[in-house]
N, C-alpha and C. Protein backbone atom coordinates (compact mmCIF):
# COMPACT_ATOMS: atom_id res chain seq x y z
N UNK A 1 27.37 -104.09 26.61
CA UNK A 1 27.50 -103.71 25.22
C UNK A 1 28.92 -104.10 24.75
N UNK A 2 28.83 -104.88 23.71
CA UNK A 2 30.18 -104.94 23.02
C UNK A 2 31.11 -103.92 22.36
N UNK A 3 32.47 -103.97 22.41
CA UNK A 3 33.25 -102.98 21.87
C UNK A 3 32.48 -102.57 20.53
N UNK A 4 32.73 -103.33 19.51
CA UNK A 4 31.56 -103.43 17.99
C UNK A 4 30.47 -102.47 18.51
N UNK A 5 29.06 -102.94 19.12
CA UNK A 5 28.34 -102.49 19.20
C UNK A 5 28.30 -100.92 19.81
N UNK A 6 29.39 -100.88 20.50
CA UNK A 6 29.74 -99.20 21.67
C UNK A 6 30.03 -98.76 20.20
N UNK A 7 31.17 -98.88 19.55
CA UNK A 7 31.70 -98.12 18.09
C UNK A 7 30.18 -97.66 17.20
N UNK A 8 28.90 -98.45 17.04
CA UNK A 8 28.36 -98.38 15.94
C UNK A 8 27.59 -97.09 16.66
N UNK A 9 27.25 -97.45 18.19
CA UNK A 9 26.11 -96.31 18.47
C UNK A 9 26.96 -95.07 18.52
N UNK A 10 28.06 -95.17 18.35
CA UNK A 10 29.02 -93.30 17.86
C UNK A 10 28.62 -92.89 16.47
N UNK A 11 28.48 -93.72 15.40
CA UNK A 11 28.26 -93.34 14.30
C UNK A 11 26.82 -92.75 14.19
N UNK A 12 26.95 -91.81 13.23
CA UNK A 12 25.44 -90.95 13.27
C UNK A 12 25.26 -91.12 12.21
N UNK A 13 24.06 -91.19 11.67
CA UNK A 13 22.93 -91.48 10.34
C UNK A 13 22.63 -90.10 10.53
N UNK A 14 22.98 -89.76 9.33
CA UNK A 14 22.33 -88.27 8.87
C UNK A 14 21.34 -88.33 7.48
N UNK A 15 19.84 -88.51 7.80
CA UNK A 15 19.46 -88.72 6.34
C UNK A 15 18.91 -87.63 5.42
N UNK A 16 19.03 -87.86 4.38
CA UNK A 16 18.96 -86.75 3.14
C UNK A 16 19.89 -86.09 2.89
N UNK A 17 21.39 -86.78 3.19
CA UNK A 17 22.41 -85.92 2.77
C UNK A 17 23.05 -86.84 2.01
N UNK A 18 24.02 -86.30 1.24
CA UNK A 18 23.79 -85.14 0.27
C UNK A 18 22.89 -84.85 -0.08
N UNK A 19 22.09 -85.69 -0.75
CA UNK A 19 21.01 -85.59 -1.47
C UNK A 19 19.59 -86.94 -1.20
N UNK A 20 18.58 -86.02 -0.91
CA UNK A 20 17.09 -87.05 -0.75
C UNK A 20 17.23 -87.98 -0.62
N UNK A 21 17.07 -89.07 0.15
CA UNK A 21 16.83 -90.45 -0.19
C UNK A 21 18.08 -91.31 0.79
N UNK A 22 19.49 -90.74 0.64
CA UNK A 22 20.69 -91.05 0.89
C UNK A 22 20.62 -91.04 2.89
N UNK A 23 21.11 -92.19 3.39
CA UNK A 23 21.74 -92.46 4.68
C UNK A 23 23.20 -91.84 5.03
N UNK A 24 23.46 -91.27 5.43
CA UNK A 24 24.62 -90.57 5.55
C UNK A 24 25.40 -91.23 7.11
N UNK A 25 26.14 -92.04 6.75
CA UNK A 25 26.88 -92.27 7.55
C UNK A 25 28.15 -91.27 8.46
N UNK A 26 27.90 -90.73 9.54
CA UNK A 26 28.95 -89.47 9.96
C UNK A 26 29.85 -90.43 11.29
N UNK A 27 31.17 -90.77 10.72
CA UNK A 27 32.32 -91.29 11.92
C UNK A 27 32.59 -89.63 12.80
N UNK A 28 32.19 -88.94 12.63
CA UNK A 28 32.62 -87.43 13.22
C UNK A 28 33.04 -87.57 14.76
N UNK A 29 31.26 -88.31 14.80
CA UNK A 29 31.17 -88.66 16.95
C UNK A 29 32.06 -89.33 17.36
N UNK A 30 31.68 -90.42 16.66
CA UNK A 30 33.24 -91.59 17.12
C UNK A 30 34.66 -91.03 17.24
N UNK A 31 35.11 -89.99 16.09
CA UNK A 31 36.31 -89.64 16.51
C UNK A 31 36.25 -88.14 17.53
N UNK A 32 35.58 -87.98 17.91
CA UNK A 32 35.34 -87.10 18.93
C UNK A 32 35.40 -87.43 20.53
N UNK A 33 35.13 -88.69 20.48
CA UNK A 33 34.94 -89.20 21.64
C UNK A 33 36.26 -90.05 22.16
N UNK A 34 37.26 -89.58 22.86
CA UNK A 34 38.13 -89.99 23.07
C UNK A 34 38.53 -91.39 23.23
N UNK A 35 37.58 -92.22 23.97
CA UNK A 35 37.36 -93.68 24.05
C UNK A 35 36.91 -94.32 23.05
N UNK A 36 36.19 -94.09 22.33
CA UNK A 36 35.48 -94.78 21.09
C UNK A 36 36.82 -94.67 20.06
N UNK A 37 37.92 -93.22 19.88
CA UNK A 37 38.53 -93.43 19.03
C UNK A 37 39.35 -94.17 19.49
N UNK A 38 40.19 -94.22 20.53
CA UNK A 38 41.02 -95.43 21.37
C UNK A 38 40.59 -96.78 20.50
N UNK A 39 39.38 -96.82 21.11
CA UNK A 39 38.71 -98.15 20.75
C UNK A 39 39.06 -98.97 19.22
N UNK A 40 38.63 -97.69 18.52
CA UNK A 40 38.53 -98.30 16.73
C UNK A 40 40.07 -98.46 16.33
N UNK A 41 41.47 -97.03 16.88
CA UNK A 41 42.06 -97.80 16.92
C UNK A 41 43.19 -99.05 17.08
N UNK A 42 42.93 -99.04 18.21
CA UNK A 42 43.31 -100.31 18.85
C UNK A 42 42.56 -101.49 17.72
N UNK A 43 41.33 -101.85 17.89
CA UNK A 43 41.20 -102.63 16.79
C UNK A 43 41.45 -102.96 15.12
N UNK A 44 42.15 -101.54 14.99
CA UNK A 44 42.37 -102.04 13.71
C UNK A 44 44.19 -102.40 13.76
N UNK A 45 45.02 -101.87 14.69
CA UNK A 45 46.31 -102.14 15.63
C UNK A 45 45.98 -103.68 15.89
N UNK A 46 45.38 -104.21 16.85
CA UNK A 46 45.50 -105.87 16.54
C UNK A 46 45.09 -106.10 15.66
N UNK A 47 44.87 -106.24 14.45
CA UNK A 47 44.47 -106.80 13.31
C UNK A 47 45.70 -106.93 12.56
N UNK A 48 46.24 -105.70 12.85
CA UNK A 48 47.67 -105.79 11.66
C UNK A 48 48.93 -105.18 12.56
N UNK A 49 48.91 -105.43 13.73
CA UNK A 49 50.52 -105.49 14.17
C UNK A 49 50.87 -107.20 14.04
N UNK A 50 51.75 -107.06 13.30
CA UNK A 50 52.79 -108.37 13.34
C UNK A 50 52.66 -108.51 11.75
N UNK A 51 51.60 -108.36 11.19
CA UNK A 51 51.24 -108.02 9.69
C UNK A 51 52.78 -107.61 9.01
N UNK A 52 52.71 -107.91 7.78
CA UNK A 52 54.28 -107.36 6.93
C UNK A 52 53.28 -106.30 6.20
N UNK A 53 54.25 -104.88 7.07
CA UNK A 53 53.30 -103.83 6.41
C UNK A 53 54.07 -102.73 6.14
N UNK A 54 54.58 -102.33 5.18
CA UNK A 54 55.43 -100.96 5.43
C UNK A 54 54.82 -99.79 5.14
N UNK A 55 53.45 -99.37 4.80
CA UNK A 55 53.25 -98.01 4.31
C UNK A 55 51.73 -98.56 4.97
N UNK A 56 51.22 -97.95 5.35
CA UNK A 56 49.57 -97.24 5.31
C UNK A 56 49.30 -96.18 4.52
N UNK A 57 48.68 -96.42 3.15
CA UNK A 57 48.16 -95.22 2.48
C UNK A 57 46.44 -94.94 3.14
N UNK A 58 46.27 -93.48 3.55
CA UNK A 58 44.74 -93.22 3.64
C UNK A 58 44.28 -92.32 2.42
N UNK A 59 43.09 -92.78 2.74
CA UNK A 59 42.50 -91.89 1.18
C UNK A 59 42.23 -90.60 1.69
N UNK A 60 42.07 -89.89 1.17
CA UNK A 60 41.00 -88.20 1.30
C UNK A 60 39.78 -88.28 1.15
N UNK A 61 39.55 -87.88 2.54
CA UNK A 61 40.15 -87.49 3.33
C UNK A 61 40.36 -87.81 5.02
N UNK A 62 38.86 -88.64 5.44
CA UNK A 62 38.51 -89.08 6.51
C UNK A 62 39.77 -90.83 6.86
N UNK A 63 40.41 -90.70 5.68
CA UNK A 63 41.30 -92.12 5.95
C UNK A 63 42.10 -91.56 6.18
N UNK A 64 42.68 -90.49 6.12
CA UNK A 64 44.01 -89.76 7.01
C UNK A 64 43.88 -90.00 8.51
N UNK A 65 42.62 -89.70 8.96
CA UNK A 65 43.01 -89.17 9.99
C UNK A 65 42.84 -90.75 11.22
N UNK A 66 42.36 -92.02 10.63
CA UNK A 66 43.00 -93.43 11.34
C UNK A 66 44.36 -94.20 10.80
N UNK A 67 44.44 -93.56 9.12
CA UNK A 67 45.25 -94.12 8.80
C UNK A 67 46.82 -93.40 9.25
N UNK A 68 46.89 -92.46 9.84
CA UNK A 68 48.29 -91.84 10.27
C UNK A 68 48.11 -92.42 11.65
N UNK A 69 47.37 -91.93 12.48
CA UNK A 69 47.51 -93.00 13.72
C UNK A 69 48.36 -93.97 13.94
N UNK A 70 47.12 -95.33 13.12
CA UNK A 70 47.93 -96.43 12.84
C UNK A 70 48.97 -97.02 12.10
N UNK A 71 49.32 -95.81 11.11
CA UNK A 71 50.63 -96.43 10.45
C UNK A 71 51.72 -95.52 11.88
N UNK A 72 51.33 -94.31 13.17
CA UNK A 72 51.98 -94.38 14.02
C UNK A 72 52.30 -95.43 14.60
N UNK A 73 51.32 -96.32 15.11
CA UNK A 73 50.68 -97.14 16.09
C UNK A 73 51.40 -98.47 15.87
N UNK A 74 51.85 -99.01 14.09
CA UNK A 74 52.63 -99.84 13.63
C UNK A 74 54.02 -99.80 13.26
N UNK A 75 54.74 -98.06 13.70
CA UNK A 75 55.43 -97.85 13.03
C UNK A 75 55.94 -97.80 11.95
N UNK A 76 55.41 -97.63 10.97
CA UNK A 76 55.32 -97.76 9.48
C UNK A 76 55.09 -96.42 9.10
N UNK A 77 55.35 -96.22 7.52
CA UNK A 77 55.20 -94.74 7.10
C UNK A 77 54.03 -94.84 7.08
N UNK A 78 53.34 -93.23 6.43
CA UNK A 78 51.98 -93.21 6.13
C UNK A 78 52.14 -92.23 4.50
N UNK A 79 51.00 -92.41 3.48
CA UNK A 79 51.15 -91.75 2.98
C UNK A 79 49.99 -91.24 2.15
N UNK A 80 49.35 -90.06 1.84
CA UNK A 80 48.26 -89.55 1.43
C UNK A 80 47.82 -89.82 0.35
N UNK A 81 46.78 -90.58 -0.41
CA UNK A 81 45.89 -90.51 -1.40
C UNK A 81 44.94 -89.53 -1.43
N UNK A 82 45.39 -88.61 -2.54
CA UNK A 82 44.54 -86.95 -2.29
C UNK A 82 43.45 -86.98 -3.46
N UNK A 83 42.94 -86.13 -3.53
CA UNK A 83 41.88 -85.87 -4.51
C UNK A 83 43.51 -85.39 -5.73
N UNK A 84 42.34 -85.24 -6.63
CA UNK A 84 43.27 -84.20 -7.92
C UNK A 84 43.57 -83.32 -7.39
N UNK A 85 44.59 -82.78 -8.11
CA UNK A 85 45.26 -81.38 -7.55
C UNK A 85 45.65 -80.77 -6.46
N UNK A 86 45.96 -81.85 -5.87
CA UNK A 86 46.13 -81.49 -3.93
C UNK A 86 47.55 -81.17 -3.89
N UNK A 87 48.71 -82.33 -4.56
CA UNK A 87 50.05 -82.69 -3.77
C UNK A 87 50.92 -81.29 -4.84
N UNK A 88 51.89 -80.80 -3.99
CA UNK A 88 52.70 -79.85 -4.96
C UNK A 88 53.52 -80.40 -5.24
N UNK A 89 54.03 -81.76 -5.64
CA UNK A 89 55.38 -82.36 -5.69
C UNK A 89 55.00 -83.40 -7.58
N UNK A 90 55.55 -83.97 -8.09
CA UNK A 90 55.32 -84.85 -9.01
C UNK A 90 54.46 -85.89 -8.75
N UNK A 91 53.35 -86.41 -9.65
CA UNK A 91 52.22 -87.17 -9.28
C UNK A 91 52.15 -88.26 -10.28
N UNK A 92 51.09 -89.18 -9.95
CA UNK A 92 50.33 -90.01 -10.93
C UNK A 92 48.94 -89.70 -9.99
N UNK A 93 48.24 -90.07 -11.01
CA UNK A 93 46.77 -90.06 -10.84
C UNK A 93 45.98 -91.68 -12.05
N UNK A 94 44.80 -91.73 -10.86
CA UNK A 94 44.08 -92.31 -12.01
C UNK A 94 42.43 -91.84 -11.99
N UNK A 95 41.69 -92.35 -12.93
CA UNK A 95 40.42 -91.82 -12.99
C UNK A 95 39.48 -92.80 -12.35
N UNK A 96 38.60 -93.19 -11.94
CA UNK A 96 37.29 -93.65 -11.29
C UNK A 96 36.06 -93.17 -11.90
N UNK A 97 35.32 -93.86 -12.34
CA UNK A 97 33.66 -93.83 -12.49
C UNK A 97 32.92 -93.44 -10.54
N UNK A 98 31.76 -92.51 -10.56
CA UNK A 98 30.99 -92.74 -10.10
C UNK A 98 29.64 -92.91 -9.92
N UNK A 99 28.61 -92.71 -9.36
CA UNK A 99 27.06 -92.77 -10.05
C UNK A 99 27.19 -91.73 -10.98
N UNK A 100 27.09 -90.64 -10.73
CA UNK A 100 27.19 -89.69 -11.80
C UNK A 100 28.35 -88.52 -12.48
N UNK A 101 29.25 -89.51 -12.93
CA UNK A 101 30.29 -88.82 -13.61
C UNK A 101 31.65 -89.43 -13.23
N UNK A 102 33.17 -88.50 -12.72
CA UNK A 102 33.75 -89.65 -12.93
C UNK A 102 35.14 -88.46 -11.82
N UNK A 103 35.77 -88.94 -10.89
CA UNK A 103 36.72 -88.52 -10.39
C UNK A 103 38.30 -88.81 -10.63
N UNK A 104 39.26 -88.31 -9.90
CA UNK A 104 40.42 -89.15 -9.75
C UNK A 104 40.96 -88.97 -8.33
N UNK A 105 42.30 -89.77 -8.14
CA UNK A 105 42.85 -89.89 -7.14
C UNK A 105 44.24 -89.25 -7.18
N UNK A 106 45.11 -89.10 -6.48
CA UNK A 106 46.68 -89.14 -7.16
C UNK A 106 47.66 -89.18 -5.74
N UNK A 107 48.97 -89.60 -6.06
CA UNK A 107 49.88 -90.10 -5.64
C UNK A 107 51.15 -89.04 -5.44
N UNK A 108 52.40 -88.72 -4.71
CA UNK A 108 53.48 -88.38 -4.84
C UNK A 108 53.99 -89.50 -5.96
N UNK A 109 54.78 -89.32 -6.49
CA UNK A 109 55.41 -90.12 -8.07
C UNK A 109 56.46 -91.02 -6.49
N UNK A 110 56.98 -90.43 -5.74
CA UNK A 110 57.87 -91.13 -5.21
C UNK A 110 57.36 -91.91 -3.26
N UNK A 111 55.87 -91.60 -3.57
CA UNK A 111 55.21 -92.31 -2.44
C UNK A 111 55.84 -93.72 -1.62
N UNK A 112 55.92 -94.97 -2.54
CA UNK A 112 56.63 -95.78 -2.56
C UNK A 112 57.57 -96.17 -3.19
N UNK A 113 57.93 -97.60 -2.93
CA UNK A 113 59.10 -98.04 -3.79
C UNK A 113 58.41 -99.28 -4.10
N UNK A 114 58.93 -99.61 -5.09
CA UNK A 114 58.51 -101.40 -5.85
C UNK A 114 59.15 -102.39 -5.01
N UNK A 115 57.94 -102.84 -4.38
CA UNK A 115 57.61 -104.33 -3.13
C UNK A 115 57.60 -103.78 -2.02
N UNK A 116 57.15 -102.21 -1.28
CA UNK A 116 57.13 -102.02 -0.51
C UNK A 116 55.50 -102.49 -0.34
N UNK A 117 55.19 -103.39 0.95
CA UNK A 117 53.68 -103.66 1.15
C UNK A 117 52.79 -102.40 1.80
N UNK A 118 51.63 -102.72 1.69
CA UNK A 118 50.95 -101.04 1.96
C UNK A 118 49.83 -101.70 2.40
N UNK A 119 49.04 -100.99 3.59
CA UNK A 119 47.59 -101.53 3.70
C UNK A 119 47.33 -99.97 3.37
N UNK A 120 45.65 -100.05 2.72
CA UNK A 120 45.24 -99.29 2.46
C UNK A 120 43.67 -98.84 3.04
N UNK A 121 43.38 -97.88 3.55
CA UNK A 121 42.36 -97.47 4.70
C UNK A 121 41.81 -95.80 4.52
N UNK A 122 40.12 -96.32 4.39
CA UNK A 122 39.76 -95.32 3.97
C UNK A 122 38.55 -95.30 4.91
N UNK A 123 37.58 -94.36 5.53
CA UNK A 123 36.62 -94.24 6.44
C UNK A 123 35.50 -95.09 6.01
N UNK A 124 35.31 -95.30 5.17
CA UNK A 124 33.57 -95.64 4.31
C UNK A 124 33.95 -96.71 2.81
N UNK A 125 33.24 -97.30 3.03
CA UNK A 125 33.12 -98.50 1.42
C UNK A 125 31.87 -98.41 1.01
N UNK A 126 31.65 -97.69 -0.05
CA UNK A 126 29.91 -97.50 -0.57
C UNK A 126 30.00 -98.23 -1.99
N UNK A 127 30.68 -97.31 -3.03
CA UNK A 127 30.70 -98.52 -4.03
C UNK A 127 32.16 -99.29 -4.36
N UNK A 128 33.01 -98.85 -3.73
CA UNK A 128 34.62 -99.16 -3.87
C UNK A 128 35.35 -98.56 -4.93
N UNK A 129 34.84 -97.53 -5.92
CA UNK A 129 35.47 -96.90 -6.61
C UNK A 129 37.05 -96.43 -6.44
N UNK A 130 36.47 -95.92 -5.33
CA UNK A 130 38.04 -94.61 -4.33
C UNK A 130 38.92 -95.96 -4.70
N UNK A 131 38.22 -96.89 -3.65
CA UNK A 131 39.25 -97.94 -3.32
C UNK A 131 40.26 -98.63 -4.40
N UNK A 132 39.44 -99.10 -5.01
CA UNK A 132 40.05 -99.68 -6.12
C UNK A 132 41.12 -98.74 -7.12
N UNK A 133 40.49 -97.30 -7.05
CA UNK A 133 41.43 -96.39 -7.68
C UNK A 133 42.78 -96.74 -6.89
N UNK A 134 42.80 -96.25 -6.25
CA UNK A 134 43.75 -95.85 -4.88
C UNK A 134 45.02 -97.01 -5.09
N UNK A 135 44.37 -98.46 -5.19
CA UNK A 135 45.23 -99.90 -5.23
C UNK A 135 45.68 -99.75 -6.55
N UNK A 136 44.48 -99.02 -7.43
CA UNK A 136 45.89 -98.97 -9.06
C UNK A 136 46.57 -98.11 -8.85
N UNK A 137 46.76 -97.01 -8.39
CA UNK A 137 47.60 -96.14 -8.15
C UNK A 137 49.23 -96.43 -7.62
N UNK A 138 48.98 -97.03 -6.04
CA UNK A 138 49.94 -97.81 -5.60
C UNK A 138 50.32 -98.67 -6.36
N UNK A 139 49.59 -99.54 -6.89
CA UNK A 139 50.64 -101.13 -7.54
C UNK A 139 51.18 -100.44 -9.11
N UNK A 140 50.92 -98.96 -9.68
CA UNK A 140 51.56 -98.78 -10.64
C UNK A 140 53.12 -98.26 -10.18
N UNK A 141 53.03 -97.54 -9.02
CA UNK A 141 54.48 -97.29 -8.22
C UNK A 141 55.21 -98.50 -7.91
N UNK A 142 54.55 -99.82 -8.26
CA UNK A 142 55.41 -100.98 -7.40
C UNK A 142 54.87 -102.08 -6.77
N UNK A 143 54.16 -101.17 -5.71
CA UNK A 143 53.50 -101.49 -4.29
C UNK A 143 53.18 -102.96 -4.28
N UNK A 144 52.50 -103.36 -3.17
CA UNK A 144 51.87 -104.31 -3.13
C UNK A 144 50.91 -104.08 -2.06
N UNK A 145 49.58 -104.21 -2.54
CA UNK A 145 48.43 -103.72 -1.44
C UNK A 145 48.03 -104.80 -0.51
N UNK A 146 48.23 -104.91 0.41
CA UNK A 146 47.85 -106.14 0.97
C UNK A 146 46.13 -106.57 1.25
N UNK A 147 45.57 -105.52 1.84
CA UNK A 147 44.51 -105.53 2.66
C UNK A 147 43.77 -103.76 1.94
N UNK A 148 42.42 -103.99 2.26
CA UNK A 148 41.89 -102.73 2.19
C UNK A 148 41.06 -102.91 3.67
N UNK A 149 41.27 -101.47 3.48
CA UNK A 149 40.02 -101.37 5.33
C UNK A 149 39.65 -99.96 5.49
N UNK A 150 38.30 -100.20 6.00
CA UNK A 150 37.88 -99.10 6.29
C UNK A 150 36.60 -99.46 7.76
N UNK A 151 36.39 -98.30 8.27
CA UNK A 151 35.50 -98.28 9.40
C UNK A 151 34.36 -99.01 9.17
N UNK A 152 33.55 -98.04 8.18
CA UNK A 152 32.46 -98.34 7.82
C UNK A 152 32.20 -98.98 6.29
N UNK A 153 31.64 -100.57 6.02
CA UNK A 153 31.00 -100.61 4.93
C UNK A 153 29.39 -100.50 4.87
N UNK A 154 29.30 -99.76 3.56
CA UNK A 154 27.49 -100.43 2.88
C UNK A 154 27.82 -100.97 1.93
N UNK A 155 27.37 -102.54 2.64
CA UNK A 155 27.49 -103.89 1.68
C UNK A 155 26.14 -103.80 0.46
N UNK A 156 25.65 -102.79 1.01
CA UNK A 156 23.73 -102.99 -0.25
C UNK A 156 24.84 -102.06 -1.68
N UNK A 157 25.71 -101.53 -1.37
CA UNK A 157 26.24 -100.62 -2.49
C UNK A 157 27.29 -101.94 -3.05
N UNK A 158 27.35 -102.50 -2.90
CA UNK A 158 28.42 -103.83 -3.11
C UNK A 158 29.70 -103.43 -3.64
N UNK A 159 30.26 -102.17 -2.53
CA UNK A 159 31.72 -101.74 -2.92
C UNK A 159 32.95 -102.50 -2.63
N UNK A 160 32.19 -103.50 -1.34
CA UNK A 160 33.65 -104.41 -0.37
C UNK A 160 33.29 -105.75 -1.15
N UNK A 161 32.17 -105.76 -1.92
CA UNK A 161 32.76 -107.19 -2.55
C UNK A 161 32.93 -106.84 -4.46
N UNK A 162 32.78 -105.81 -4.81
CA UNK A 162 33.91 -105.22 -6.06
C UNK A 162 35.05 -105.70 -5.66
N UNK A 163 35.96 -104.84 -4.65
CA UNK A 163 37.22 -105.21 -3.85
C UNK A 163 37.52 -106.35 -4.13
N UNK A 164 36.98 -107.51 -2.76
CA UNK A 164 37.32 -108.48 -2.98
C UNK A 164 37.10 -109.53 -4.11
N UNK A 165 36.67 -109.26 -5.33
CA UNK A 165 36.27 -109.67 -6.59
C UNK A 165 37.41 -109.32 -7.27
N UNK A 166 37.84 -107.64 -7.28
CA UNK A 166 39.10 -107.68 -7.48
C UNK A 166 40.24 -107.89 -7.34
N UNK A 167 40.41 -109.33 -6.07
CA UNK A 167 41.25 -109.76 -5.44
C UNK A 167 41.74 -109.24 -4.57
N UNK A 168 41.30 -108.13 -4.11
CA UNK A 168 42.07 -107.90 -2.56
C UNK A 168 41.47 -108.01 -1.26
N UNK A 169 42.07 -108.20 -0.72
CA UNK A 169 41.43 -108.46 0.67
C UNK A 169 40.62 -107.16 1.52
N UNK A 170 39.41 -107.02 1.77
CA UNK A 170 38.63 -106.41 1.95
C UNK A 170 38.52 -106.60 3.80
N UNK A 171 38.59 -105.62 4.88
CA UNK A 171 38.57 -105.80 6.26
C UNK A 171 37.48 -104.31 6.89
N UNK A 172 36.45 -104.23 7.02
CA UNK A 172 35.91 -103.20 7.67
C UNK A 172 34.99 -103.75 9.14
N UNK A 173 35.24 -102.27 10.15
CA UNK A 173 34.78 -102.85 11.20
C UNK A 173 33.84 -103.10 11.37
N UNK A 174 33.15 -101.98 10.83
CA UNK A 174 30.95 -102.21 11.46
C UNK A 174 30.27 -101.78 9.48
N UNK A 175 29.19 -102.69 9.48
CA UNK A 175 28.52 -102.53 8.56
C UNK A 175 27.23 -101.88 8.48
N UNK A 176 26.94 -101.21 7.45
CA UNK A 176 25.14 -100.45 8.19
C UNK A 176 24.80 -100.92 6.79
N UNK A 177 23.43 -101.31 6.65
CA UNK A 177 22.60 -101.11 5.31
C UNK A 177 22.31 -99.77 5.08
N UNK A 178 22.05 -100.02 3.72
CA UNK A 178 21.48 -98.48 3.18
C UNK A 178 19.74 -97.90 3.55
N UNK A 179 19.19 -98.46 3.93
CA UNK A 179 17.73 -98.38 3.85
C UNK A 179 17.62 -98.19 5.31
């Protein structure tokens, strides 16, 4: 069995969650399993050591917990993309559409600095909303996003090629369809 393939059989399909109909992708196992998390990341560590990277932002909330790792793992800062109303310090935020209705994201005001590079890493790519929020957020501080990544995409939701439509570079490890 390939590394790829060992990673996908950790992931669990939970179906009818949230709601009827829906495949529920759960990374839970994978990071439970001491080797499998080794595994994922180490692979996302060769991908971007040697990379010009100074910040790893993860989203909220499941991108915290590879994206601090590996901005350990690269030595680089790390820094949180929270839901609304999370950070107690000065913020920006922006808003996002989703199927039904509409969220935001938000930032420390002093997260980065202007031309600091950032990869940005979030667990799941369904429609790329988060994502794309997340990259306006950063590049209004300055930033420069290099890469987006996440574990898991569903390419049938066509969130990783929004992304890369919106010019950024799009990197996830294992893909599942929706059906």
């Amino acid at each position: 069995m390939s590394d790829l393939e060992y990673l996908r059989s950790r992931i669990r399909t939970v179906p009818d969650w949230p709601e009827p109909g829906v495949l529920f992708r759960d990374i839970t196992p994978l990071l439970q399993e001491p080797r499998a998390l080794r595994m994922l990341v180490d692979h996302f560590v060769h991908r971007y050591l040697g990379m010009d990277i100074d910040i790893v932002a993860g989203i909220d909330a499941r991108g915290f917990i590879v994206g601090a790792i590996l901005a350990y793992e690269l030595n680089v800062g790390f820094v949180p993309v929270r839901k609304l109303g999370k950070l107690p310090f000065d913020t920006v935020s922006e808003t996002y559409e989703l199927e039904y209705g509409s969220s935001a994201v938000e930032l420390h005001a002093d997260a980065c600095r202007p031309g600091d590079r950032v990869l940005l890493i979030d667990d799941l790519i369904a429609t790329g909303g988060t994502m794309l929020a997340a990259r306006r957020l950063l590049e209004r501080l300055g930033a420069i996003v290099v890469e987006g990544a996440a574990i898991v995409d569903l390419p049938d939701l066509g969130g990783s090629r929004r992304i890369a439509e919106a010019g950024l570079p799009v990197y996830c490890v294992l893909g599942f369809g929706t059906g």
